[in-house]
Protein backbone atom coordinates (compact mmCIF):
# COMPACT_ATOMS: atom_id res chain seq x y z
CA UNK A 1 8.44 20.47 4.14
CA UNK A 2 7.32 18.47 7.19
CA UNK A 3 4.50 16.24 6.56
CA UNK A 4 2.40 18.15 9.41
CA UNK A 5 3.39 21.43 7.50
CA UNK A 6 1.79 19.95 4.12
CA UNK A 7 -1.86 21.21 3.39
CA UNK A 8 -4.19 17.91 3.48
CA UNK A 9 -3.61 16.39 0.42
CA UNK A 10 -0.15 16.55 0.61
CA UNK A 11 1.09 13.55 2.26
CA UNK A 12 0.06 10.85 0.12
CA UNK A 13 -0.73 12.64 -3.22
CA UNK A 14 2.74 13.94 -3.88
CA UNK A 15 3.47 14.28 -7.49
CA UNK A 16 -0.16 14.92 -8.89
CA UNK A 17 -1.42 17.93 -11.21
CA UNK A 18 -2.44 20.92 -8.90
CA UNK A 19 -6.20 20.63 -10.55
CA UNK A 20 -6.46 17.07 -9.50
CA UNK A 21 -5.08 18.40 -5.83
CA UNK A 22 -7.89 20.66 -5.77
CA UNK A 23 -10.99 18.53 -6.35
CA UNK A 24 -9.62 16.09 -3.54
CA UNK A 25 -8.99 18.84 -1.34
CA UNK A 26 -12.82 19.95 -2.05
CA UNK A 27 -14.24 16.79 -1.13
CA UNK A 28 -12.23 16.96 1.89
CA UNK A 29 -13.10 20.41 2.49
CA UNK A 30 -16.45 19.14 2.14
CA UNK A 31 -16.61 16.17 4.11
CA UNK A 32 -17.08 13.60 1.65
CA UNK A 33 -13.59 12.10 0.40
CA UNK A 34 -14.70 8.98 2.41
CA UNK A 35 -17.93 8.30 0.84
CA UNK A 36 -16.57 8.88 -1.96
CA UNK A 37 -13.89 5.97 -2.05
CA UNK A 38 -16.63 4.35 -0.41
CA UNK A 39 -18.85 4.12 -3.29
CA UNK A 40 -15.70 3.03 -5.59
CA UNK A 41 -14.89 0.39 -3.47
CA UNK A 42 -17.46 -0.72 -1.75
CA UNK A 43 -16.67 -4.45 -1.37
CA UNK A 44 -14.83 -5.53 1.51
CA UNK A 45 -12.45 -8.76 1.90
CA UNK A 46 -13.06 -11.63 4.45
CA UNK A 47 -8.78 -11.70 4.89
CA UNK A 48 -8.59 -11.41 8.20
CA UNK A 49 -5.99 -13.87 9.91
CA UNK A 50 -2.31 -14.95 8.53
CA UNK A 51 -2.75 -17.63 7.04
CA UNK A 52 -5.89 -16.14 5.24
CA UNK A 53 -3.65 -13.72 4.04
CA UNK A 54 -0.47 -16.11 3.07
CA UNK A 55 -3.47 -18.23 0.80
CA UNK A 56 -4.84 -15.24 -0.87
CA UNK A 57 -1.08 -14.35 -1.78
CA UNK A 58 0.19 -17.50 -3.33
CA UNK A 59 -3.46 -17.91 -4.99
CA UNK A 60 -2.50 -14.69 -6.71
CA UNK A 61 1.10 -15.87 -7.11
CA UNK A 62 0.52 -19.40 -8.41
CA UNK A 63 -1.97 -17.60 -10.99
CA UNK A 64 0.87 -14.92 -12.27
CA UNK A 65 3.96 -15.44 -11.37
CA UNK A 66 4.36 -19.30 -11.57
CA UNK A 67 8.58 -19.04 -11.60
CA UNK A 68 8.70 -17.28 -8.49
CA UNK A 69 10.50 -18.18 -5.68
CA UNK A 70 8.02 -19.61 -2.86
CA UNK A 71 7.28 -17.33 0.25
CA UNK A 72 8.29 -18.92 3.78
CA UNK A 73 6.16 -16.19 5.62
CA UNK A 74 2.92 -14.28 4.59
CA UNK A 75 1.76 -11.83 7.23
CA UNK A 76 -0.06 -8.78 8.60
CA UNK A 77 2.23 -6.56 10.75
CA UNK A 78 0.78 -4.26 12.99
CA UNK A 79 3.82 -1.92 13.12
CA UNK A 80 4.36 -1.25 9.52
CA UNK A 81 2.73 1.73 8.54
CA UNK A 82 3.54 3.46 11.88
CA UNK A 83 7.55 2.70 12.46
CA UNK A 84 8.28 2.56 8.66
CA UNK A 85 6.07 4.49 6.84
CA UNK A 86 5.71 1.32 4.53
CA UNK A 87 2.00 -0.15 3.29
CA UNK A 88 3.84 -3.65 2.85
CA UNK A 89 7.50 -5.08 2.85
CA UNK A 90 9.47 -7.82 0.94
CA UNK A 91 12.36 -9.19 2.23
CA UNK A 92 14.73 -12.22 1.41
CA UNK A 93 15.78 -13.26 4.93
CA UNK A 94 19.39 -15.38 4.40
CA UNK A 95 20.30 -18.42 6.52
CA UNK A 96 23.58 -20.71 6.27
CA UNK A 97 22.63 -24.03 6.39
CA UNK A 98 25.92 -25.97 6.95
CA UNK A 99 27.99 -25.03 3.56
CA UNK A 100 24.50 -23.52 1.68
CA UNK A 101 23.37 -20.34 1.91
CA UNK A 102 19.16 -20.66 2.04
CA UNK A 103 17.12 -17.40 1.06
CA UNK A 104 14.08 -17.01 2.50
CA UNK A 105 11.25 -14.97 1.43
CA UNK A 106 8.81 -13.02 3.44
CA UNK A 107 5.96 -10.84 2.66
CA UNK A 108 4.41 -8.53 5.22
CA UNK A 109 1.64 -6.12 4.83
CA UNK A 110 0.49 -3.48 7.20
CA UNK A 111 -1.97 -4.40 9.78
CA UNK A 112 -4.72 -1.43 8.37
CA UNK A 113 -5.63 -3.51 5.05
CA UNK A 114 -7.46 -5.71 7.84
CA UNK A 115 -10.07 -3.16 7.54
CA UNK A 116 -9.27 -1.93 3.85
CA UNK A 117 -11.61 -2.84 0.83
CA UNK A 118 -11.22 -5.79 -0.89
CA UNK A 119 -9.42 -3.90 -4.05
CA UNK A 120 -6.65 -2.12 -1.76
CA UNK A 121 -5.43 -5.26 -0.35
CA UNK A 122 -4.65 -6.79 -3.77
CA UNK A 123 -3.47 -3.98 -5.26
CA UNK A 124 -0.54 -3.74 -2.36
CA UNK A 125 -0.45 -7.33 -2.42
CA UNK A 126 0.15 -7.31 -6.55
CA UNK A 127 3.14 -4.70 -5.54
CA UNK A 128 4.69 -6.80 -2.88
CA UNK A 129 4.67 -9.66 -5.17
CA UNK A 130 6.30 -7.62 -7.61
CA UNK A 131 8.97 -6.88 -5.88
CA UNK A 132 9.85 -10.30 -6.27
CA UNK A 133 11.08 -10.42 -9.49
CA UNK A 134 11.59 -6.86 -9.76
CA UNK A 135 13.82 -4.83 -6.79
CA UNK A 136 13.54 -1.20 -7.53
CA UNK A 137 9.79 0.65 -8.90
CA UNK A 138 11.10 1.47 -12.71
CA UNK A 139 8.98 0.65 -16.12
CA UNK A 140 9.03 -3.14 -15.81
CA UNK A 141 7.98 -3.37 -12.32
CA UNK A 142 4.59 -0.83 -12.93
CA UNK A 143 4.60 -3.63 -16.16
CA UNK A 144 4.04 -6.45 -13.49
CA UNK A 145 1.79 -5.11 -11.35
CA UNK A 146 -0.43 -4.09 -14.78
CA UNK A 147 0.03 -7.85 -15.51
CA UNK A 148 -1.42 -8.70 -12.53
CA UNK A 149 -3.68 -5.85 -11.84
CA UNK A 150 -4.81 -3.78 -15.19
CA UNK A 151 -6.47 -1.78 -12.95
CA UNK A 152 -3.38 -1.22 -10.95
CA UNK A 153 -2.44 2.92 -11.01
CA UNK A 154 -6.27 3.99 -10.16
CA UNK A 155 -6.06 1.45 -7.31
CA UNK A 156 -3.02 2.92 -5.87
CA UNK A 157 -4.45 6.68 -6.58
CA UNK A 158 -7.79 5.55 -4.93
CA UNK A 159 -5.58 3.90 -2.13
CA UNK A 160 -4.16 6.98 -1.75
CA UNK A 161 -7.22 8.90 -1.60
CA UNK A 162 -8.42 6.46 0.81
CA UNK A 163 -5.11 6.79 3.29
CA UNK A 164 -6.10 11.00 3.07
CA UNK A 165 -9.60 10.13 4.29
CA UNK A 166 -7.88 8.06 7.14
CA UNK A 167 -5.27 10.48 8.18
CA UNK A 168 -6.67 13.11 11.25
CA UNK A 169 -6.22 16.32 9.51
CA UNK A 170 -3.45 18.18 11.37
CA UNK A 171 -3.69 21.74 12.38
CA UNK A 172 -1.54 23.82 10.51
CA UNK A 173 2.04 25.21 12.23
CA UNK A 174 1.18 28.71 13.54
CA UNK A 175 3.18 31.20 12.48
CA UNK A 176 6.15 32.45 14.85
CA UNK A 177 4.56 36.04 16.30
CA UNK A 178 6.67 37.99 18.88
CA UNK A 179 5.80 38.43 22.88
């Protein structure tokens, strides 16, 4: 199934219970799914340049994941969400320097958290940093980000809820008729 061909709480709430589907498609149905994250997360962040963001990362970093490897690059990318369908990246960029071999590390999170309350952009900045110890999303990577952030799977539901509320609803495919 396309994601144009999904009914409105399809795209980001994949994978929930069918009764859960139906109250947020009600309060879409009704108007209100915004006001509703809204009044969960009111508060909004003053993160607005680069190197805002790359201090609010290692701030979070230096207070939970002290043995991680440093981060060359911290920043908000513009094309993110659109080109890769990705909230934020990590990525270990690799350089020869004469006979070494340097890793680099690089953090990048889509340009919409700008804009996002203040709890969205550390729960996606929680996972990012994650991803630095842990690669793939199994049982000790959701352990991390719970370290981190024990508020960590309602903050990605709401985030998700949130995403719905941004997303233009799209008109569903007509069916094929015959001339």
């Amino acid at each position: 199934m396309k994601p144009s061909d999904m009914p409105l709480t399809g795209r980001y709430l994949q994978g929930y219970p069918p009764a859960l589907l139906a109250q947020v498609q009600r309060l879409i149905d009704d108007g209100s799914l915004a006001q509703a994250v809204a009044r969960r997360h009111p508060e909004p962040h003053a993160v607005r340049t680069d190197r805002a963001l790359y201090d609010y990362v290692n701030t979070l970093k230096s207070r939970h994941m002290k043995s991680a490897p440093p981060l060359a690059k911290v920043a908000y990318d513009a094309r993110l969400h659109l080109v890769m369908n990705a909230l934020g990246t990590h990525s270990a960029v690799s350089r020869v320097q004469g006979s070494q071999l340097k890793a680099k590390r690089e953090i990048r999170i889509a340009a919409l958290f700008k804009d996002a309350p203040a709890d969205f952009l550390r729960m996606i900045v929680v996972h990012e940093l994650a991803h630095l110890k842990e690669r793939e999303h199994g049982k000790a990577f959701y352990a991390l980000c719970l370290h981190m952030a024990p508020d960590y799977h309602q903050l990605e539901f709401d985030l998700r809820l949130w995403l719905t509320a941004l997303d233009p609803p799209t008109p569903a495919a007509a069916p094929n008729r015959p001339s």
